[in-house]
C-alpha atoms as a PDB file:
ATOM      1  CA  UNK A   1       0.000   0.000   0.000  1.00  0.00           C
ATOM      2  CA  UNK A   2       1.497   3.862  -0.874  1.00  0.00           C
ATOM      3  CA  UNK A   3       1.421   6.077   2.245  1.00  0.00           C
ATOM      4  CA  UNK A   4      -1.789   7.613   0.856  1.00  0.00           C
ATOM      5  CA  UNK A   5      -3.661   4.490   0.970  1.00  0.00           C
ATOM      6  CA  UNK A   6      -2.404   2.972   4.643  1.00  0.00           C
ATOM      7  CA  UNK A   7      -3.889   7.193   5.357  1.00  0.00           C
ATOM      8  CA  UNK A   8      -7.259   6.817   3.834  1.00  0.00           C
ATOM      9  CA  UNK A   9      -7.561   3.245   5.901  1.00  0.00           C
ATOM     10  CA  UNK A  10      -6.280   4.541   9.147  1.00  0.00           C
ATOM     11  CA  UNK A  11      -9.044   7.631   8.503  1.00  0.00           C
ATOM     12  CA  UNK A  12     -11.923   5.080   7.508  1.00  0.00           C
ATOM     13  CA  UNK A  13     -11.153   2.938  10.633  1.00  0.00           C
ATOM     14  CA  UNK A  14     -11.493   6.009  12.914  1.00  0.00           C
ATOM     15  CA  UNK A  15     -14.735   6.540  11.189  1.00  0.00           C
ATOM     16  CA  UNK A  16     -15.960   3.740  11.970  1.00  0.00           C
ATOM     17  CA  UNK A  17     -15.233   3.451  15.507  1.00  0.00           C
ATOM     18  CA  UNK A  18     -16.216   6.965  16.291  1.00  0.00           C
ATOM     19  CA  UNK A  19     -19.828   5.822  14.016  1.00  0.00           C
ATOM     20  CA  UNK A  20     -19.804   3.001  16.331  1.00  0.00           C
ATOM     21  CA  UNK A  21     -19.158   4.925  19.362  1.00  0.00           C
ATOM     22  CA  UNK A  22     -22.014   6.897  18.674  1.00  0.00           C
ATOM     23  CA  UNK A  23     -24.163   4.053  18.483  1.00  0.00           C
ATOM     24  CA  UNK A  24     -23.247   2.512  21.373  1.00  0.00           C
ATOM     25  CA  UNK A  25     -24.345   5.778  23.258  1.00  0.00           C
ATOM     26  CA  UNK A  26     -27.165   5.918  21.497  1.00  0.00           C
ATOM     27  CA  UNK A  27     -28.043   2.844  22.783  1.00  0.00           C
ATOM     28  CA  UNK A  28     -26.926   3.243  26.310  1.00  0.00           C
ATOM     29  CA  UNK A  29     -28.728   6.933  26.770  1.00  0.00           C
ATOM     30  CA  UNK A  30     -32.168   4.919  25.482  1.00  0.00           C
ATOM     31  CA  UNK A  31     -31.584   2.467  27.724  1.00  0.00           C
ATOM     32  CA  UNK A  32     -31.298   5.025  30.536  1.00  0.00           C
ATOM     33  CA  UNK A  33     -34.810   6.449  29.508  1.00  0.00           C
ATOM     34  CA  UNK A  34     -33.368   8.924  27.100  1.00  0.00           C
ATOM     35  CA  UNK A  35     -35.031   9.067  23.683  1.00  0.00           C
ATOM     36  CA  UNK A  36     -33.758   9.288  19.970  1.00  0.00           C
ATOM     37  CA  UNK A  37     -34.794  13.102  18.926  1.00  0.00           C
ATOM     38  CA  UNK A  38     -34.890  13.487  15.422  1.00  0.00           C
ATOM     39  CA  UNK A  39     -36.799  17.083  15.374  1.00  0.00           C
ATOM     40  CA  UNK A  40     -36.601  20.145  17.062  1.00  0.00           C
ATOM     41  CA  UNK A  41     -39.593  22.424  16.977  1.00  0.00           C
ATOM     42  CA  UNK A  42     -39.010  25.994  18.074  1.00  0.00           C
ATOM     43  CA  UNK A  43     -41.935  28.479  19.324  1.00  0.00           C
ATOM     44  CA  UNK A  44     -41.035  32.171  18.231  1.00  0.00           C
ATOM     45  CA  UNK A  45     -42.009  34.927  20.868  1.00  0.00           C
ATOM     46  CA  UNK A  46     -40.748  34.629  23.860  1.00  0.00           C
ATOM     47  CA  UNK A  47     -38.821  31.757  22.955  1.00  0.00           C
ATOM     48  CA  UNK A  48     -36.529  32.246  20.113  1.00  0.00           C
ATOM     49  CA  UNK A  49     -36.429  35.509  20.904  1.00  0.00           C
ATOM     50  CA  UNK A  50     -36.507  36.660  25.048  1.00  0.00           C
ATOM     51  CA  UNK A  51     -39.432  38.259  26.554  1.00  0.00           C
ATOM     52  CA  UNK A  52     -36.691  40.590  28.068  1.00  0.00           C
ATOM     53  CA  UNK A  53     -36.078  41.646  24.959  1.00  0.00           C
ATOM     54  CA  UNK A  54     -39.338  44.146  25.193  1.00  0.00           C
ATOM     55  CA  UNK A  55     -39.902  42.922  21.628  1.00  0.00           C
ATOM     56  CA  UNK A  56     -43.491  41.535  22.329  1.00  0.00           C
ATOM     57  CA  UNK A  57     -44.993  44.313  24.551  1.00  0.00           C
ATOM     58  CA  UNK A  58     -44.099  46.538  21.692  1.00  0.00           C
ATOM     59  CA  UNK A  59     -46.000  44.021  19.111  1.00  0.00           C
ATOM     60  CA  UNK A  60     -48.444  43.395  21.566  1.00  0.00           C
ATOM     61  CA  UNK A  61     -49.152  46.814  22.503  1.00  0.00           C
ATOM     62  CA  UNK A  62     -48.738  50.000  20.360  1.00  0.00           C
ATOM     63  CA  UNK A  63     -48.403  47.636  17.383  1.00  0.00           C
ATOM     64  CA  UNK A  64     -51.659  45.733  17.365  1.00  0.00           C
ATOM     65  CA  UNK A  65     -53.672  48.841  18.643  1.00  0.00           C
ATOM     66  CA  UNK A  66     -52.453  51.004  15.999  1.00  0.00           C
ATOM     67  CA  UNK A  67     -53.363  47.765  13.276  1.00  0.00           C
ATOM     68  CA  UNK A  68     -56.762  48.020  14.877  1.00  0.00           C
ATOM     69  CA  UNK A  69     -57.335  51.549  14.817  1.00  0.00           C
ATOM     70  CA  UNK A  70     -55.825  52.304  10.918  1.00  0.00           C
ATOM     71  CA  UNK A  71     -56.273  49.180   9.383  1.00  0.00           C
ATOM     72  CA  UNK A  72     -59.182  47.287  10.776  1.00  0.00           C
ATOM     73  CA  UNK A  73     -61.254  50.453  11.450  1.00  0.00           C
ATOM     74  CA  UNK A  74     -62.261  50.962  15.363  1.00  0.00           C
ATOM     75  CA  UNK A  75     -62.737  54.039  16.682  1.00  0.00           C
ATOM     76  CA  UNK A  76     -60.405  53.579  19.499  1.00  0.00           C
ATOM     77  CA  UNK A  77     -57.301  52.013  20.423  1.00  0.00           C
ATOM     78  CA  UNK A  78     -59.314  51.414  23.612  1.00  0.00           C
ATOM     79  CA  UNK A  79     -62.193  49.670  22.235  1.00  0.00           C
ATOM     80  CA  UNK A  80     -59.818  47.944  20.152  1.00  0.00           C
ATOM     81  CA  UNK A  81     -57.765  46.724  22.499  1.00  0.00           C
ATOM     82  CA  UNK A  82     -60.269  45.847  24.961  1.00  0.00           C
ATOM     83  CA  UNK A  83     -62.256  43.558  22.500  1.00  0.00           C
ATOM     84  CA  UNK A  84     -58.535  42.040  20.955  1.00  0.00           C
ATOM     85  CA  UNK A  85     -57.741  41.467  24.502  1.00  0.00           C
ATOM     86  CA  UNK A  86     -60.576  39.282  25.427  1.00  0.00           C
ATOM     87  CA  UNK A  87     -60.189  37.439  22.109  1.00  0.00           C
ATOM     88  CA  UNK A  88     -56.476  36.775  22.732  1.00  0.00           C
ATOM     89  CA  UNK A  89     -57.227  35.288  26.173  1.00  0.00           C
ATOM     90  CA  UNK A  90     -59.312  32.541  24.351  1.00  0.00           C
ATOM     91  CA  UNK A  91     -57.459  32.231  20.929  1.00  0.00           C
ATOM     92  CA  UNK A  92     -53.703  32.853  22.149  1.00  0.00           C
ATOM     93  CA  UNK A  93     -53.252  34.189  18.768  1.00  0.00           C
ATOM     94  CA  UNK A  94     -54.180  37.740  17.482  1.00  0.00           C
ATOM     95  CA  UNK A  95     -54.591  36.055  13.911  1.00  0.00           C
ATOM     96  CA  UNK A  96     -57.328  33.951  15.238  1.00  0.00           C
ATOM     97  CA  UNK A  97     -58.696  36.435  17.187  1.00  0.00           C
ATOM     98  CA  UNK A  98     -59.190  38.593  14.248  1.00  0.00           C
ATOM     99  CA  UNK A  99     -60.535  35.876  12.237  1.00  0.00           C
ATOM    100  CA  UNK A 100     -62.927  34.903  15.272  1.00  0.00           C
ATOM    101  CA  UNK A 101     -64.217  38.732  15.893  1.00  0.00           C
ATOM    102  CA  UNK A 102     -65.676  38.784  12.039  1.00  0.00           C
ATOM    103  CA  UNK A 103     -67.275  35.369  12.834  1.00  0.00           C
ATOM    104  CA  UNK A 104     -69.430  36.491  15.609  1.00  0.00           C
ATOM    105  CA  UNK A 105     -69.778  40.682  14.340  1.00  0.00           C
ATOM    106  CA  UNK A 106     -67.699  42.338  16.416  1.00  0.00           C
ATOM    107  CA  UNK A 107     -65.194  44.337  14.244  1.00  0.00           C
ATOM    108  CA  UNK A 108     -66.511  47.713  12.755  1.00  0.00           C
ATOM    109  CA  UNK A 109     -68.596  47.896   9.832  1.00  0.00           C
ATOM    110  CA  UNK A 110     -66.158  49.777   7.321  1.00  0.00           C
ATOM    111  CA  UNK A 111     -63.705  46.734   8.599  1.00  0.00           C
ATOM    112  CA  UNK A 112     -61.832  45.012   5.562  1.00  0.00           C
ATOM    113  CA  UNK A 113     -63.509  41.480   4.899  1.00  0.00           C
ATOM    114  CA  UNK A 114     -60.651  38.956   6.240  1.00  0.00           C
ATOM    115  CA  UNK A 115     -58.603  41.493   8.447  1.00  0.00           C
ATOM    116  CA  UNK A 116     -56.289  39.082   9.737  1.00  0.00           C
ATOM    117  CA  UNK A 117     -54.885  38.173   6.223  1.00  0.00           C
ATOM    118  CA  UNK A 118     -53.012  41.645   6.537  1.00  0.00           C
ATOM    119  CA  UNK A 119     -51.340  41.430   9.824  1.00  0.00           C
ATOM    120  CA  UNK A 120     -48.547  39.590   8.822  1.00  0.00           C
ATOM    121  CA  UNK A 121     -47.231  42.506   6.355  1.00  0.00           C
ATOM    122  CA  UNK A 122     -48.560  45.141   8.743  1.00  0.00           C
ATOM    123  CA  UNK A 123     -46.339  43.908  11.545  1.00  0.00           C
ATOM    124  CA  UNK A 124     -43.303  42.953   8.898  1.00  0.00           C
ATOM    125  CA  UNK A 125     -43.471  47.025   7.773  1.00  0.00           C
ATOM    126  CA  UNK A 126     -43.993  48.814  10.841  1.00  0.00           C
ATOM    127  CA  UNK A 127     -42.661  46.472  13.614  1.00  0.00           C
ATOM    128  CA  UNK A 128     -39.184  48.122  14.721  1.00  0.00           C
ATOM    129  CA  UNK A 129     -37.553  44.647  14.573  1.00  0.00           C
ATOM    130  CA  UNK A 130     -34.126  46.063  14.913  1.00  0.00           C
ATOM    131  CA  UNK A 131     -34.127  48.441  17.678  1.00  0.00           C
ATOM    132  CA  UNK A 132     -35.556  45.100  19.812  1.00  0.00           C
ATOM    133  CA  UNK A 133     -33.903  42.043  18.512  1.00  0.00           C
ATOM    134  CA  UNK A 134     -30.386  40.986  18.414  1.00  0.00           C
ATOM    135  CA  UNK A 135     -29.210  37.705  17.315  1.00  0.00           C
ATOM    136  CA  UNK A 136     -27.485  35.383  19.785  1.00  0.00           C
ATOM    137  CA  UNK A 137     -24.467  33.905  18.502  1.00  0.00           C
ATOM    138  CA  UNK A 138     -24.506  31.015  21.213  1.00  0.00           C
ATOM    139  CA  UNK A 139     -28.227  29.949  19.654  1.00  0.00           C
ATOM    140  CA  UNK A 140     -26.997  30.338  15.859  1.00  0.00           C
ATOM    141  CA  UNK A 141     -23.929  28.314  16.544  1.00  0.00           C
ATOM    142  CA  UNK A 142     -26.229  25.345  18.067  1.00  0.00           C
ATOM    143  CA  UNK A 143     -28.046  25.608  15.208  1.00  0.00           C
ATOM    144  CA  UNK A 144     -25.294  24.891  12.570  1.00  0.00           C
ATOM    145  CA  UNK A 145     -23.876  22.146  14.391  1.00  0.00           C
ATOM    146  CA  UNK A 146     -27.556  20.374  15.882  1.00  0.00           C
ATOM    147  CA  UNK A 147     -27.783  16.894  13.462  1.00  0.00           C
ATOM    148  CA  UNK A 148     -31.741  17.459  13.857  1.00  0.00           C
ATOM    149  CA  UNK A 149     -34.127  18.643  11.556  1.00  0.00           C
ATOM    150  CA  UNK A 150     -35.438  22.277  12.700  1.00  0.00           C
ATOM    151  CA  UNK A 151     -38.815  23.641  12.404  1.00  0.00           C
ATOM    152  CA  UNK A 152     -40.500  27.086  13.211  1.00  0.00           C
ATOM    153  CA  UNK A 153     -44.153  26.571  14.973  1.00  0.00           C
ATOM    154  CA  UNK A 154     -45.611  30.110  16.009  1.00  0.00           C
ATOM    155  CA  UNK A 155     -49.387  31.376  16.504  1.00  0.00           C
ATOM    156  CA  UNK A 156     -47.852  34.667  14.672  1.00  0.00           C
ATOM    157  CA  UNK A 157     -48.419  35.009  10.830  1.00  0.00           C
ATOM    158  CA  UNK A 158     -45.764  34.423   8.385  1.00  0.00           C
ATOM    159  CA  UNK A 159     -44.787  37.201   7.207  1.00  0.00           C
ATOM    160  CA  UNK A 160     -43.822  38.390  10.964  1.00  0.00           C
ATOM    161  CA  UNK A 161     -42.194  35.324  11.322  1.00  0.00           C
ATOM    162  CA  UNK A 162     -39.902  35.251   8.638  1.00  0.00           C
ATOM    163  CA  UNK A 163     -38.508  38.987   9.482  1.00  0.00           C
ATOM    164  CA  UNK A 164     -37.998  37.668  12.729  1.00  0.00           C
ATOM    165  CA  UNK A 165     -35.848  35.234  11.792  1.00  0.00           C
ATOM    166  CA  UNK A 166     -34.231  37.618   9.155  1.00  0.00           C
ATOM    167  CA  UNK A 167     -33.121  40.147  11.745  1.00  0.00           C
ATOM    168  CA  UNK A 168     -32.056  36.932  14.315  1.00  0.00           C
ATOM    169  CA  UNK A 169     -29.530  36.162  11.605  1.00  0.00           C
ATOM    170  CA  UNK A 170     -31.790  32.383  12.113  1.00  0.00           C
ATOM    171  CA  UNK A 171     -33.180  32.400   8.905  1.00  0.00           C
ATOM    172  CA  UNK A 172     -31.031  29.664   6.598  1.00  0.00           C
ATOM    173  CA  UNK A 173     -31.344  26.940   9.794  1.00  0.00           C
ATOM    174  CA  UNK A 174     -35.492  26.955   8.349  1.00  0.00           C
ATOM    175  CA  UNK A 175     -36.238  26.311   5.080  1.00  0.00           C
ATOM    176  CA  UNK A 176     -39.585  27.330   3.849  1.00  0.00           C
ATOM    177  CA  UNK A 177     -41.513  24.081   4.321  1.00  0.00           C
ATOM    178  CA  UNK A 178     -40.171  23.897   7.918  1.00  0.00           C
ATOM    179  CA  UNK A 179     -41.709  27.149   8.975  1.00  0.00           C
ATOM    180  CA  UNK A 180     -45.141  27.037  10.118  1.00  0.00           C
ATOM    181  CA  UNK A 181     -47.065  30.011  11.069  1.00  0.00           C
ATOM    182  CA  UNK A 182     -50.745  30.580  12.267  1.00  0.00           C
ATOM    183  CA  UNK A 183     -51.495  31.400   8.703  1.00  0.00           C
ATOM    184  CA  UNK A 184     -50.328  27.812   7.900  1.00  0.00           C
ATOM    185  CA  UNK A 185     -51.879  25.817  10.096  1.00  0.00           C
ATOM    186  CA  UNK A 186     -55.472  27.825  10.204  1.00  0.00           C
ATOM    187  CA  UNK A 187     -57.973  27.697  11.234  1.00  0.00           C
ATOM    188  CA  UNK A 188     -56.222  25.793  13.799  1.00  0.00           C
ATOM    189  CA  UNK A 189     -53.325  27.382  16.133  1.00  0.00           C
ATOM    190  CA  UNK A 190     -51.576  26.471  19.343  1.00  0.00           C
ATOM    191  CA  UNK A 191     -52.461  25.094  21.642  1.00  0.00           C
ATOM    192  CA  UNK A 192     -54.816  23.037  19.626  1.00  0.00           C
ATOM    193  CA  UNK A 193     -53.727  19.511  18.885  1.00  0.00           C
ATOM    194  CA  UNK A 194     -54.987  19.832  14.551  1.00  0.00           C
ATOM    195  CA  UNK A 195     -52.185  22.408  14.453  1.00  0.00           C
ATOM    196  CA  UNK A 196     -49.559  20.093  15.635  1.00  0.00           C
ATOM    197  CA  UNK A 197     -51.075  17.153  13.740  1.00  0.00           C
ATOM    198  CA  UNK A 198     -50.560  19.625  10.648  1.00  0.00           C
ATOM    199  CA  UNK A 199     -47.099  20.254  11.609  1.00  0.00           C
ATOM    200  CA  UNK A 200     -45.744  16.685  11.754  1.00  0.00           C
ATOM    201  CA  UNK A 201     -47.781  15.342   8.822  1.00  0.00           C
ATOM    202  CA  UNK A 202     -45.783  18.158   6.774  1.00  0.00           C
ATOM    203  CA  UNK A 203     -42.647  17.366   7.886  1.00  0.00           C
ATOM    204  CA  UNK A 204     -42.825  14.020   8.579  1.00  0.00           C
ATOM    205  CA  UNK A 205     -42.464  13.282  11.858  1.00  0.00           C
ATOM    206  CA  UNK A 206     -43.103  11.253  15.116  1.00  0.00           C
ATOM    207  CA  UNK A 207     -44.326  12.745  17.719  1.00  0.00           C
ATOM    208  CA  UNK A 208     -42.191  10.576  19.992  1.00  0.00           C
ATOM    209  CA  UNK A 209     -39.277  11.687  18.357  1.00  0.00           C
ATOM    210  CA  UNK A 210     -39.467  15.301  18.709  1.00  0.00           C
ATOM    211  CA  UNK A 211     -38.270  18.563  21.062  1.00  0.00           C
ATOM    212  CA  UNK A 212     -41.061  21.314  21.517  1.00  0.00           C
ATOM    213  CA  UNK A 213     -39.047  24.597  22.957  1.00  0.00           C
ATOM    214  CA  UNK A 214     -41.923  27.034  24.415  1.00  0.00           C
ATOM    215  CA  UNK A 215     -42.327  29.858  26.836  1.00  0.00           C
ATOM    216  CA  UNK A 216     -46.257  28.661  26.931  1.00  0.00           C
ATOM    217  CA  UNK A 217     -47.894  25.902  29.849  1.00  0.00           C
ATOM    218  CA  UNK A 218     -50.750  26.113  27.296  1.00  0.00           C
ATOM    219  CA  UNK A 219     -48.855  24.828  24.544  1.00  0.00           C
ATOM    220  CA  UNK A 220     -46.486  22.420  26.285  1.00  0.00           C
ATOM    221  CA  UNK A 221     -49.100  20.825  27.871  1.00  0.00           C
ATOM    222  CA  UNK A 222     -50.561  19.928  24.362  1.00  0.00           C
ATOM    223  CA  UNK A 223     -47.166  18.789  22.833  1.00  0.00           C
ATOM    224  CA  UNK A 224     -46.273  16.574  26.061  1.00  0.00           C
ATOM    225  CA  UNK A 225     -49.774  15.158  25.534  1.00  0.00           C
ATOM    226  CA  UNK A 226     -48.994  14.201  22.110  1.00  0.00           C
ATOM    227  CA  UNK A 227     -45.965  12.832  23.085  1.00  0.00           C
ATOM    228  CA  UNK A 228     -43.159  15.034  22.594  1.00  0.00           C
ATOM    229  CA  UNK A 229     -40.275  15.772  24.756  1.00  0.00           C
ATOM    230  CA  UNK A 230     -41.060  19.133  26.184  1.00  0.00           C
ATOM    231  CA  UNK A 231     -38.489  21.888  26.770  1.00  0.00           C
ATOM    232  CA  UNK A 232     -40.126  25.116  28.603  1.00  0.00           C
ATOM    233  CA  UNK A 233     -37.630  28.288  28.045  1.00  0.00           C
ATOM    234  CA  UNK A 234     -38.711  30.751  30.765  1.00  0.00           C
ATOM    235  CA  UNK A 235     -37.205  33.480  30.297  1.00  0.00           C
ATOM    236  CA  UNK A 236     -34.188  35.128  32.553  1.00  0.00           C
ATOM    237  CA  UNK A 237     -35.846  34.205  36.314  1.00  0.00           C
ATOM    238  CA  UNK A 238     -35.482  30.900  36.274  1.00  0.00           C
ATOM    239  CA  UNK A 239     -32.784  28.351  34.418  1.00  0.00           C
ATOM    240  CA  UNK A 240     -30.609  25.020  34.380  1.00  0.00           C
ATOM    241  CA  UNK A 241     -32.426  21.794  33.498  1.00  0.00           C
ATOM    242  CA  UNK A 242     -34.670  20.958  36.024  1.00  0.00           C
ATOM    243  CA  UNK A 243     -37.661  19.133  35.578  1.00  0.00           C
ATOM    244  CA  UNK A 244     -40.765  21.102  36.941  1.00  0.00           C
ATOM    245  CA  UNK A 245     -43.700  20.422  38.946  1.00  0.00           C
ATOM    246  CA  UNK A 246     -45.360  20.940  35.901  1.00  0.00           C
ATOM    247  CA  UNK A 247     -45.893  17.319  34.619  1.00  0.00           C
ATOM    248  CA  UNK A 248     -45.946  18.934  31.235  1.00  0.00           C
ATOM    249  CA  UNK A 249     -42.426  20.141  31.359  1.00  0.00           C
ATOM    250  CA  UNK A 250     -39.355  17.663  30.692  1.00  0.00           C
ATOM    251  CA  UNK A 251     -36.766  19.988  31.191  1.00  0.00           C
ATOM    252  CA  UNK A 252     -36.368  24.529  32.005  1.00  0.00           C
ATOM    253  CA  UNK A 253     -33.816  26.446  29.824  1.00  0.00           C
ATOM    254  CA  UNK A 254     -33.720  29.911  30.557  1.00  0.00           C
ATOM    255  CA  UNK A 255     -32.923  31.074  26.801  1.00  0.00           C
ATOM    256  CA  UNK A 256     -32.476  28.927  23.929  1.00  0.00           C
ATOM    257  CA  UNK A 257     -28.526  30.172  23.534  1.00  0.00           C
ATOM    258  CA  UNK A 258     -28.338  27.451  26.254  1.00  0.00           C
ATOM    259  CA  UNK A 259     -28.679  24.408  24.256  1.00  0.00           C
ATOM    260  CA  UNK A 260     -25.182  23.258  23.792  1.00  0.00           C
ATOM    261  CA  UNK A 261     -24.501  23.917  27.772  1.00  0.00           C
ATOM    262  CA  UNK A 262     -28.031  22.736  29.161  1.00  0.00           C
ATOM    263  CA  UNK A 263     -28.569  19.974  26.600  1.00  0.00           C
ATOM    264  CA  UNK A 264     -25.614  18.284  24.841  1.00  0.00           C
ATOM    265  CA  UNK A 265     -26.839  15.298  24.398  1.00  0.00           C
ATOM    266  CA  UNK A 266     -29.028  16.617  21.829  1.00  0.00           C
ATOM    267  CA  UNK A 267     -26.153  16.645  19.688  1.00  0.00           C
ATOM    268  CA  UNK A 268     -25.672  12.932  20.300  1.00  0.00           C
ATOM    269  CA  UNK A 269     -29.658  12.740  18.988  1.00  0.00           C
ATOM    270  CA  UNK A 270     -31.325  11.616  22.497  1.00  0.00           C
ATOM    271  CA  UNK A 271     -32.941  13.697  25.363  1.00  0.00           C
END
């Protein structure tokens, strides 16, 4: 054999014992109770981005009001807010809520038929994405070097989304048919099991085998149902993996640039 040859079997057998490694901890973590975790699904607000971040109180607040008032047609950002408020409560999902409000009459009568078809762009033009989000290189890194498929679930519509992801420097980590967005899974949204059920048809996957990250009980409690390994990202009070009293939550991360220090073996593919 030349020198290059006895090189190119020396590098194949370390292949194959690291491959075989890898399988043998595979294995073990299984054994241990840890599952194989093929999919990671990532809420938006609140989640890939931090509440801290004041990002969602500005969406949330002036934002929507001001979308109600010049868009939709209400008198008042007080009426409108009051009325959007009540809906949210129920719908967790200002998209829905919209939707609902022309169901049952509520939204003025000079309102555009289908109202919450134009939030999307509204908040992707006038939402001051840049002055509140900034991307977190610890988070974008995991990303790169995670083996697992990666999908974007949010009760926000696409449009929004896929700014958000833009300005988190996230974007190229989910591809188009990965992203899911209330628009996407209507007239369905979170925490509704036929939006999940939409969401893993699409892509493919077993419940069993996938992550859910989420700053929302409501929704966890849904995706644990389903079967999912459930990861709740609370924000900056409270963090380390710790399962909670909540039997809904598998494991607390305070932000989601945590992953590779909170949850390595996800890059072995088990949980």
């Amino acid at each position: 054999f030349t020198g290059t040859s006895r090189g190119l079997c020396r590098e194949q057998r370390m292949l194959r014992a690291t491959l075989s490694l890898r399988t043998r901890l595979l294995r073990m973590a299984t054994t241990r109770g840890a599952k194989p975790v093929d999919t990671l699904i990532f809420d938006l607000d609140d989640c890939i981005y931090g509440r801290d971040t004041g990002f969602t109180t500005h969406r949330n607040g002036e934002l929507v009001a001001r979308f109600m008032v010049d868009v939709v047609g209400f008198e008042s950002a007080d009426e409108a807010m009051t009325l959007r408020n009540e809906y949210f409560e129920r719908f967790h999902s200002t998209f829905k809520s919209l939707s609902q409000m022309e169901l049952d009459g509520k939204l003025p009568k000079n309102a555009p038929p289908n109202p919450q078809k134009l939030l999307g762009d509204y908040w992707a033009a006038n939402a001051e994405f840049r002055k509140f989000l900034q991307p977190d290189s610890d988070f974008v890194a995991a990303l790169k070097s995670l083996p697992q498929k990666k999908v974007l679930f949010s009760n926000g519509p696409r449009n929004y989304c896929l700014r958000c992801l833009e300005t988190l420097e996230v974007r190229e980590f989910f591809p188009d048919d990965q992203v899911f967005c209330v628009d996407d899974v209507a007239p369905s949204c979170k925490p509704e099991p036929e939006a999940f059920a939409k969401v893993f048809a699409a892509v493919g996957a077993e419940p069993s085998r996938c992550v859910m990250f989420e700053d929302s009980i409501k929704n966890l409690q849904t995706a644990r149902a389903l079967g999912m390994t459930t990861i709740f990202v609370s924000g900056p009070v409270v963090g380390g993996v710790a399962a909670s009293a909540n039997p809904a939550i598998d494991y607390t991360i305070a932000k989601v640039g945590e992953l590779k220090t909170q949850l390595p073996s996800l890059w072995d593919g088990v949980l």
